[in-house]
N, C-alpha and C. Protein backbone atom coordinates (compact mmCIF):
# COMPACT_ATOMS: atom_id res chain seq x y z
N UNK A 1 -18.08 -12.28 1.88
CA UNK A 1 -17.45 -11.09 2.41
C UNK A 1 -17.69 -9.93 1.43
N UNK A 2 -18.02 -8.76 2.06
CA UNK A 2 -18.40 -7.56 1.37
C UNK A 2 -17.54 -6.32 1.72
N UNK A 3 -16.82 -5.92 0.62
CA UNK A 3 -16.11 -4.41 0.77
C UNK A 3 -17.08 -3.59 0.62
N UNK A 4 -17.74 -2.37 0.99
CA UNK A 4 -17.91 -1.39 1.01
C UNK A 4 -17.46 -0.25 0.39
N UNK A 5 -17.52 0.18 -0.69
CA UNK A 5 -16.82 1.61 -1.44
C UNK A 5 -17.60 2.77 -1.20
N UNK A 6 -17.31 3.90 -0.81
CA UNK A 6 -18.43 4.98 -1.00
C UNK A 6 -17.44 5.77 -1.94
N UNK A 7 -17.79 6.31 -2.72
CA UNK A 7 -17.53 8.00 -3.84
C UNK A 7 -17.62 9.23 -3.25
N UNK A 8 -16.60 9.46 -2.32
CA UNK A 8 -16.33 10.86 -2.36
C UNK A 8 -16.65 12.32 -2.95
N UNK A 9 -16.11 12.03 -3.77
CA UNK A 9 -16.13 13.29 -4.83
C UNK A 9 -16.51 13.01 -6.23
N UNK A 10 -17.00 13.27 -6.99
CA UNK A 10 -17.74 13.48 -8.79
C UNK A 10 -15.43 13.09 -9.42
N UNK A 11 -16.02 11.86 -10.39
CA UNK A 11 -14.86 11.57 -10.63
C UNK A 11 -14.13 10.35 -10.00
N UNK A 12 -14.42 9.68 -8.99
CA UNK A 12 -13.68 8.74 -7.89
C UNK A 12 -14.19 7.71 -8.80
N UNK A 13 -12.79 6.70 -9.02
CA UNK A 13 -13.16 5.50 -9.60
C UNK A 13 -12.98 4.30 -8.32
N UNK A 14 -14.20 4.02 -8.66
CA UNK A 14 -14.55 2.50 -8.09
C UNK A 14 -13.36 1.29 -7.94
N UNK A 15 -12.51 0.94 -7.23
CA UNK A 15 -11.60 -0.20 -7.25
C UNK A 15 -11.98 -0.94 -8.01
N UNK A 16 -10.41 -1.93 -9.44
CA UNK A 16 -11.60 -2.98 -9.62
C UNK A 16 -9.96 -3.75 -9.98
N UNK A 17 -9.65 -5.08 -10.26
CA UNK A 17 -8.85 -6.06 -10.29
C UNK A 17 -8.92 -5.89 -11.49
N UNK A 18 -7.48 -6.01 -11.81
CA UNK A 18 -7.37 -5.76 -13.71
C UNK A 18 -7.45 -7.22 -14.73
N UNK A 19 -6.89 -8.13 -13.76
CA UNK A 19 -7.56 -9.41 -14.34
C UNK A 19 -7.93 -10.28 -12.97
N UNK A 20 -8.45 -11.42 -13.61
CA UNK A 20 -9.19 -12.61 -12.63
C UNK A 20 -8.29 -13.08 -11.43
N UNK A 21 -7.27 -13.01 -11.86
CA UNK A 21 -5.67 -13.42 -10.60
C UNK A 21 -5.14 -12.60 -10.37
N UNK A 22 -5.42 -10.83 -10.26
CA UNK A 22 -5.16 -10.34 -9.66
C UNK A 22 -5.32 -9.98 -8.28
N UNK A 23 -3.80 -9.81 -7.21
CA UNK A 23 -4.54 -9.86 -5.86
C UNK A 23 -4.74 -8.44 -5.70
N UNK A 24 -4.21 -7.46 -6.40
CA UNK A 24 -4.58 -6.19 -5.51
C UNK A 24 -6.09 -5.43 -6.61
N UNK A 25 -6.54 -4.24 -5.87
CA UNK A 25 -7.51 -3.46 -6.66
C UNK A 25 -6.48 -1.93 -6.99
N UNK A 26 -6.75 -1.94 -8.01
CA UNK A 26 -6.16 -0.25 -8.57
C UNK A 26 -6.54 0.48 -7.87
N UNK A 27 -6.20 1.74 -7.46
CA UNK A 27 -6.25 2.74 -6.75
C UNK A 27 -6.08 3.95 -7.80
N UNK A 28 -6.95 4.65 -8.36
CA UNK A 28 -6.67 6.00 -9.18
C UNK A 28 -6.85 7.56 -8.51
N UNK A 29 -5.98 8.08 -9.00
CA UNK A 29 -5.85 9.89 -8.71
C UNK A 29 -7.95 10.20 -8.79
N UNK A 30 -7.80 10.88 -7.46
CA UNK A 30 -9.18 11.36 -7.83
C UNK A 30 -8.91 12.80 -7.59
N UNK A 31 -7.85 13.78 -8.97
CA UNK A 31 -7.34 15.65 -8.94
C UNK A 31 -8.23 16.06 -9.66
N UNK A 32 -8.17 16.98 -9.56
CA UNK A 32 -8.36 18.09 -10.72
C UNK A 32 -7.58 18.43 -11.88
N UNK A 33 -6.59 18.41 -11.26
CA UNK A 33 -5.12 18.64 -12.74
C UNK A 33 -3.86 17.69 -12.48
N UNK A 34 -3.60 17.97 -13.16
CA UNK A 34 -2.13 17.09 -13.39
C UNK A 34 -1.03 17.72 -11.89
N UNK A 35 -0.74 16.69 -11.35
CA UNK A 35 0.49 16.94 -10.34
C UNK A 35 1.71 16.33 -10.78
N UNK A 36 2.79 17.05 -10.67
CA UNK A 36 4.25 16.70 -10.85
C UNK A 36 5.33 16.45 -9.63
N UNK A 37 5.31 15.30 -9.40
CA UNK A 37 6.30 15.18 -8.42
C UNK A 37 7.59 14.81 -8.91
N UNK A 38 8.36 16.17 -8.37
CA UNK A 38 10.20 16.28 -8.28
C UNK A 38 10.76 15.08 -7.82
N UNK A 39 11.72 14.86 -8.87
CA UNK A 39 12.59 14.39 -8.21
C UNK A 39 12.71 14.00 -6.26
N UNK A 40 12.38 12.92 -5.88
CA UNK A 40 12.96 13.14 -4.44
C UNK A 40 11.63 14.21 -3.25
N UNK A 41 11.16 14.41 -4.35
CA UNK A 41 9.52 15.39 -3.45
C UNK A 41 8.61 14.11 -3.35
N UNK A 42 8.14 14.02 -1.90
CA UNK A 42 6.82 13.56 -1.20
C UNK A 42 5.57 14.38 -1.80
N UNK A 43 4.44 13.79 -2.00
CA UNK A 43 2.86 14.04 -2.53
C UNK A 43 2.19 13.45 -1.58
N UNK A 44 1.30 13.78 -1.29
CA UNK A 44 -0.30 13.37 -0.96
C UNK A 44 -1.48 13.14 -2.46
N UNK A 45 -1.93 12.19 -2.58
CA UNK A 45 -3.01 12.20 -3.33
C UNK A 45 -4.03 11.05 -3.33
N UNK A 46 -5.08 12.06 -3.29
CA UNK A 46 -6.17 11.51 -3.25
C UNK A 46 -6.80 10.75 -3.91
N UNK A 47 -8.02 9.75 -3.49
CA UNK A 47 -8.13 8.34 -4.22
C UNK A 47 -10.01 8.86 -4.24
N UNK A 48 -10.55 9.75 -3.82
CA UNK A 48 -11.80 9.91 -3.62
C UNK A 48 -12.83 8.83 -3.11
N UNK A 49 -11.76 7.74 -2.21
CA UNK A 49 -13.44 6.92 -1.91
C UNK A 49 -12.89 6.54 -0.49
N UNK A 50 -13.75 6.08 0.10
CA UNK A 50 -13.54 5.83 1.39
C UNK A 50 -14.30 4.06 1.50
N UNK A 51 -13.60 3.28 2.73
CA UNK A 51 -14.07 1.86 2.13
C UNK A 51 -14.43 1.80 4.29
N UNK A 52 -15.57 0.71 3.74
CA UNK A 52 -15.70 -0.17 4.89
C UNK A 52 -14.76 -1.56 5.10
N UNK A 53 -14.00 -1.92 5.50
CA UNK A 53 -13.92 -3.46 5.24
C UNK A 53 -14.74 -4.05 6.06
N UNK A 54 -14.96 -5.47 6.24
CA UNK A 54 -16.09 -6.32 6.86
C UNK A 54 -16.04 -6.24 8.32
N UNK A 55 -14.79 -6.51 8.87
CA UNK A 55 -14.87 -6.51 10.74
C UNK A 55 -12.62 -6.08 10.60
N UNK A 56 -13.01 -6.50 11.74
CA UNK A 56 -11.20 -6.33 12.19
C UNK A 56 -10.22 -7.52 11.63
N UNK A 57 -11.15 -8.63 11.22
CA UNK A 57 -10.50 -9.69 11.17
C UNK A 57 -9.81 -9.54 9.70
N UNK A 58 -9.52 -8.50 8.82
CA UNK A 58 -9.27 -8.40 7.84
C UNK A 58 -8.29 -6.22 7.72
N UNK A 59 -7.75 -6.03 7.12
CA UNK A 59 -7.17 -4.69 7.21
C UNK A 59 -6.86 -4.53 5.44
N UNK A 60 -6.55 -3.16 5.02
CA UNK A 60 -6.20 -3.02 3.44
C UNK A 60 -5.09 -2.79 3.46
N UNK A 61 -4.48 -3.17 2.89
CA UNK A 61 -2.80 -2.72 2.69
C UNK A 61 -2.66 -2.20 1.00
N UNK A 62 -1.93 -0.76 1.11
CA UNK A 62 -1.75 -0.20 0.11
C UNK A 62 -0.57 -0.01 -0.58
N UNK A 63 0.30 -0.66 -1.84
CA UNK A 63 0.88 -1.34 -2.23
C UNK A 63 1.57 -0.19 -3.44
N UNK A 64 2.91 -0.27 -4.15
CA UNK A 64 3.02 0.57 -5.02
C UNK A 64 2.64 -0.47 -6.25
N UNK A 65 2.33 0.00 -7.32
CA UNK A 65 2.01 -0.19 -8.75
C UNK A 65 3.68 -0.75 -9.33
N UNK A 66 3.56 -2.31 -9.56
CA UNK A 66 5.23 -2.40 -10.16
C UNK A 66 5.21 -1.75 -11.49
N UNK A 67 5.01 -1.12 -12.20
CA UNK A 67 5.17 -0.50 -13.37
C UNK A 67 5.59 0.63 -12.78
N UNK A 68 5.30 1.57 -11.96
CA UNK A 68 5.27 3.08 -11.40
C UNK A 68 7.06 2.87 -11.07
N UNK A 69 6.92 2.13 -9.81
CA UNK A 69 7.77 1.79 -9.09
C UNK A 69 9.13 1.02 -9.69
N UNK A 70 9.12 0.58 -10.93
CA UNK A 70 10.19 0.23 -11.34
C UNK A 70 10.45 1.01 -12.68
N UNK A 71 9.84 1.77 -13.52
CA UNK A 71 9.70 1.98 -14.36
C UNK A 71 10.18 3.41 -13.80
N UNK A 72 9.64 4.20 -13.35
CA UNK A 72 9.44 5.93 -12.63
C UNK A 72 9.83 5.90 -11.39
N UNK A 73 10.65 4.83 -10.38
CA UNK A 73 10.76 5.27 -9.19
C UNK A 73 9.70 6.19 -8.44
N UNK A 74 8.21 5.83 -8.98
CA UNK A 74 7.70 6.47 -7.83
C UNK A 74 6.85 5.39 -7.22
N UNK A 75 6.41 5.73 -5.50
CA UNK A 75 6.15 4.37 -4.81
C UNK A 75 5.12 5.14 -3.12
N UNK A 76 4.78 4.41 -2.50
CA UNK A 76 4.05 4.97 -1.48
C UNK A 76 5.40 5.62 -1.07
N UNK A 77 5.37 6.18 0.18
CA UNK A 77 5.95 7.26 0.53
C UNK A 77 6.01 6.04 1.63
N UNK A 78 5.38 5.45 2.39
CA UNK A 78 5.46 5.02 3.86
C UNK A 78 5.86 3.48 3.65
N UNK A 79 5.80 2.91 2.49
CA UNK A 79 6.17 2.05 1.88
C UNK A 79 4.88 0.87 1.90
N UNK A 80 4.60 0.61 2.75
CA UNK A 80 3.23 -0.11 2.67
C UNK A 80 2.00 0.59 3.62
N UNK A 81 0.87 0.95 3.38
CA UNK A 81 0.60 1.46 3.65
C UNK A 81 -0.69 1.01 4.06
N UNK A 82 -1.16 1.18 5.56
CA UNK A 82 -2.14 0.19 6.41
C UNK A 82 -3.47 0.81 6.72
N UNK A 83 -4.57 0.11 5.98
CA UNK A 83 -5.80 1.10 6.34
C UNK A 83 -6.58 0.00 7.38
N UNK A 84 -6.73 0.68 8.63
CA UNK A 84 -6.99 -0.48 9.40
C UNK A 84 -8.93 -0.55 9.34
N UNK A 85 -9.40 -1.31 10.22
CA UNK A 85 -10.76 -1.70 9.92
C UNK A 85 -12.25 -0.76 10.20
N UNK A 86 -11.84 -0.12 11.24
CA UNK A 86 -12.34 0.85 11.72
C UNK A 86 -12.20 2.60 11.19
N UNK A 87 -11.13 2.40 9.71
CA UNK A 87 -11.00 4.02 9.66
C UNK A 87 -11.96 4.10 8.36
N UNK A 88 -13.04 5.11 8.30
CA UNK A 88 -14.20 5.54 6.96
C UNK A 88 -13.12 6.95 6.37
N UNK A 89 -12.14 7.23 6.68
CA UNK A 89 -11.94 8.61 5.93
C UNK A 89 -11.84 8.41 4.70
N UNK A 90 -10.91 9.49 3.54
CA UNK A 90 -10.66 9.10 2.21
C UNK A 90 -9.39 8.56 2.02
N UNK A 91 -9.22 7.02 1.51
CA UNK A 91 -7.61 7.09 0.85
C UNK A 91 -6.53 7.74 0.55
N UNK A 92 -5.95 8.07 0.97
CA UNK A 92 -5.14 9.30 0.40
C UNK A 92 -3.23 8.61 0.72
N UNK A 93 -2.81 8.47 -1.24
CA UNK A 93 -1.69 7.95 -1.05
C UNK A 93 -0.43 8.75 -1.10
N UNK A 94 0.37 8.49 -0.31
CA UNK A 94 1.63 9.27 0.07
C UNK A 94 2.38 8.67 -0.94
N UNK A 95 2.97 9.57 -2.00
CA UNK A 95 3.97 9.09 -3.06
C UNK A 95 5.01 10.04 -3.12
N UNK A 96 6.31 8.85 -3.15
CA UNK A 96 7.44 10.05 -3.50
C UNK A 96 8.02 9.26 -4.32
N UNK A 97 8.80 10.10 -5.17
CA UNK A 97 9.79 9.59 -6.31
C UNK A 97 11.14 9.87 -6.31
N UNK A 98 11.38 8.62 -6.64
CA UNK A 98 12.85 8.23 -5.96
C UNK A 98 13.93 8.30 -7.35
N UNK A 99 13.19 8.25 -8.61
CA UNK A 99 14.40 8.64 -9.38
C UNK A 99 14.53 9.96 -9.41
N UNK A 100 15.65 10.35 -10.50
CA UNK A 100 15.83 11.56 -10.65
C UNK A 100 15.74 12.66 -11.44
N UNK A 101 14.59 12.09 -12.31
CA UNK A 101 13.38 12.76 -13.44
C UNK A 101 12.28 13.15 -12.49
N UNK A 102 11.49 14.38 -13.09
CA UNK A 102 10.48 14.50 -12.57
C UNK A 102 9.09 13.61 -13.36
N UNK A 103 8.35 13.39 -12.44
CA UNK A 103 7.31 12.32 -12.94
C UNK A 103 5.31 13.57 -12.89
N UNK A 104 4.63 12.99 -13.62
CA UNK A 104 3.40 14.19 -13.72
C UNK A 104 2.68 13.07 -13.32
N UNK A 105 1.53 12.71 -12.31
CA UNK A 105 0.54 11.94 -11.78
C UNK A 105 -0.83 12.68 -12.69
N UNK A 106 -1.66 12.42 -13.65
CA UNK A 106 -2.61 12.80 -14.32
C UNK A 106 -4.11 12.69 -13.47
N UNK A 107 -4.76 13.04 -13.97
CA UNK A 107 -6.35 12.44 -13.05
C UNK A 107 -6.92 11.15 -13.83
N UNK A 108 -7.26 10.81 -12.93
CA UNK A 108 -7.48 8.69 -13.23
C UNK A 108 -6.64 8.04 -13.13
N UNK A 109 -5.22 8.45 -13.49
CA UNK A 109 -4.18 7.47 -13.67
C UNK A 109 -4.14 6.70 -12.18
N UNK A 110 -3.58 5.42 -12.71
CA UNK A 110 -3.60 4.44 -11.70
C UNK A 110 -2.46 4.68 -10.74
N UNK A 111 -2.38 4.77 -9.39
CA UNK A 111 -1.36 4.93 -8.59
C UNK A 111 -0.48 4.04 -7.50
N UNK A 112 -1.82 3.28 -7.47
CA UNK A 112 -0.82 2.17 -6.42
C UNK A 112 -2.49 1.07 -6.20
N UNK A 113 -2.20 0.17 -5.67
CA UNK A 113 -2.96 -1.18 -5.63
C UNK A 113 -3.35 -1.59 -4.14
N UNK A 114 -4.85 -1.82 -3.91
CA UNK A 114 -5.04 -2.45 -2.47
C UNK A 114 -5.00 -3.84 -2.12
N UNK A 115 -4.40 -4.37 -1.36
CA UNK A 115 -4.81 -5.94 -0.95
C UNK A 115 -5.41 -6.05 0.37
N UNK A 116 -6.46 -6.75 0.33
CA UNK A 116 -7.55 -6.80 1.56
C UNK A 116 -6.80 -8.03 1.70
N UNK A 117 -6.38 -8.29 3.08
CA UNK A 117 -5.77 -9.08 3.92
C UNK A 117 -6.15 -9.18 5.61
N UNK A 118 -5.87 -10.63 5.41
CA UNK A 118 -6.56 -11.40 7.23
C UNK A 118 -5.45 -10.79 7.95
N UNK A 119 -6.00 -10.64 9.21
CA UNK A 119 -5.16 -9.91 10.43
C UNK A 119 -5.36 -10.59 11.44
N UNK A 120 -4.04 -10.90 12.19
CA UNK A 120 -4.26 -12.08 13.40
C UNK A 120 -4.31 -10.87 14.67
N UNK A 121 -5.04 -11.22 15.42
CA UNK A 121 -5.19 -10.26 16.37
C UNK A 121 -4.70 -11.65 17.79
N UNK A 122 -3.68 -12.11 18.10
CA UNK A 122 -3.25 -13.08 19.54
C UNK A 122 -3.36 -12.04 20.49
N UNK A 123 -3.68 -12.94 21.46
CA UNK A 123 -3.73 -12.75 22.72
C UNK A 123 -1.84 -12.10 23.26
N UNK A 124 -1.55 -10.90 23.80
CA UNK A 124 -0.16 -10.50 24.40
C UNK A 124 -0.14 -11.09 25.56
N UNK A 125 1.26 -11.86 25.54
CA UNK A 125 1.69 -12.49 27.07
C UNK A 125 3.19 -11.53 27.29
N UNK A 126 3.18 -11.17 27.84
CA UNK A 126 4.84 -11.01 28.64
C UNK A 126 5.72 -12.20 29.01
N UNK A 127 6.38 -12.30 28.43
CA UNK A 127 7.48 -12.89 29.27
C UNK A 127 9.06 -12.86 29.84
N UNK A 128 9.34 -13.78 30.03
CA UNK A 128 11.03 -13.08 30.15
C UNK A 128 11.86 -13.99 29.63
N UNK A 129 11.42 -15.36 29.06
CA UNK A 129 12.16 -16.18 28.00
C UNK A 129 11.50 -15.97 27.03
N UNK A 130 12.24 -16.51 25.54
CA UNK A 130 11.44 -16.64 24.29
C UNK A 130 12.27 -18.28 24.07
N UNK A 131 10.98 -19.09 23.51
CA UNK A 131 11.15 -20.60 22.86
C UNK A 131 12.91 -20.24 21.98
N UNK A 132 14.01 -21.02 21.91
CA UNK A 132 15.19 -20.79 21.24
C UNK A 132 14.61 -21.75 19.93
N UNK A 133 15.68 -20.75 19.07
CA UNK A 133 15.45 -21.33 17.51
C UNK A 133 16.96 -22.02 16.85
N UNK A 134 16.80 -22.78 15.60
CA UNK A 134 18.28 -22.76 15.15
C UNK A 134 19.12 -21.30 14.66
N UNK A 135 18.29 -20.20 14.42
CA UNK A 135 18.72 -18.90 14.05
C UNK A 135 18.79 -18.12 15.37
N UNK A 136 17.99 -18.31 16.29
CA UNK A 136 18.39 -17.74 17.24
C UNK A 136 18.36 -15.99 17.34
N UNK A 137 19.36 -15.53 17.69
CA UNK A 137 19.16 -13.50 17.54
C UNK A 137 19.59 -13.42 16.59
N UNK A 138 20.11 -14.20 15.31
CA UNK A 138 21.11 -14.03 14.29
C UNK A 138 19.89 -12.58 13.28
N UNK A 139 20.77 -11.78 12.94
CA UNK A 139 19.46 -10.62 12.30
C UNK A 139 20.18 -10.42 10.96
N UNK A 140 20.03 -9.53 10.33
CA UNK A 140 20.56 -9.09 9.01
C UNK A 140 21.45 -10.21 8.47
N UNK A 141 21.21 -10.48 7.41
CA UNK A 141 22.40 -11.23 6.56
C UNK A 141 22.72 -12.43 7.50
N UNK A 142 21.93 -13.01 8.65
CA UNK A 142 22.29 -14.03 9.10
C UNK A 142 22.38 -15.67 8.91
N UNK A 143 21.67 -15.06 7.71
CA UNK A 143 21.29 -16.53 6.63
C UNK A 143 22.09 -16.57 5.25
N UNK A 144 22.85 -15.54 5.37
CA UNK A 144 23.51 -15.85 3.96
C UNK A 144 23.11 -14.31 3.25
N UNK A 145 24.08 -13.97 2.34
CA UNK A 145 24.00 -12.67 1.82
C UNK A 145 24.00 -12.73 0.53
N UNK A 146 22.69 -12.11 -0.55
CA UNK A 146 22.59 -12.25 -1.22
C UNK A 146 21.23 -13.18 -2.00
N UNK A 147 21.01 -13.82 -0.46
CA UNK A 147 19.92 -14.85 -0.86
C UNK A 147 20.86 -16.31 -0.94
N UNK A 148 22.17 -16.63 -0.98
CA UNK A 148 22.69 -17.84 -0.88
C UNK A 148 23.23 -17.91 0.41
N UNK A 149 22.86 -18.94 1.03
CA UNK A 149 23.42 -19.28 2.37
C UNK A 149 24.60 -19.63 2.43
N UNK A 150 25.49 -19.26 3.26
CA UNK A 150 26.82 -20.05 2.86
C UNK A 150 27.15 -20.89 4.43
């Protein structure tokens, strides 16, 4: 299987896995200058490359950086973020910051991480039953709150 990268713009770094067991690829600022996102302010920024993936049977999902995101509260904006198989435009990640410092995004700095992931494409049936489960419609917190079942 072959990803496809093209370079945008003078400056666009190439995706690359920071070690051998890493699942996602870095994603870096491809600016001109330093951007500062406020407190609680949404960004757009650009990644300068545009990717092929192989067919449909696969999509990119764009991920926040746990250092960014726990460290700086800053994180995609859409929260995961879906580049499906068929789109050539440029990356471009929606970040907002959720603490309440302002944070400066530099050029190169790393911003968030891709994972190339399989996509089930089933066949849609309609129906008017669904198979019953032991959970059943049970939704939120229906298993226990907290992560312990009670």
């Amino acid at each position: 299987m072959t990803l496809k990268i093209k370079k945008l713009r003078d400056g666009a770094h190439i995706p690359q896995n920071a070690t051998d067991g890493s699942a996602g690829y870095d994603l870096h600022a491809c600016i001109e200058e330093p951007i500062t996102i406020e407190a609680g302010q949404t960004c757009k920024i650009g990644t300068g490359i545009a990717i092929a993936l192989p067919d449909a049977s696969c999509a990119a999902f764009v991920y926040a950086r746990s250092g960014l995101g726990i460290k700086h509260g800053i994180v995609p904006a859409n929260c995961v973020g879906v580049i499906d198989s068929d789109y050539r435009g440029e990356i471009i990640v929606g970040l907002i910051n959720q603490s309440s410092a302002a944070f400066t995004i530099n050029p190169h700095d790393r911003i968030a991480q891709m994972v190339i992931a399989p996509v089930l494409h089933p066949e849609i049936e309609e129906c008017t039953e669904l198979d019953d489960t032991n959970r059943g419609e049970g939704g939120f917190g229906s298993t226990g709150v907290g992560g312990a079942r009670t």
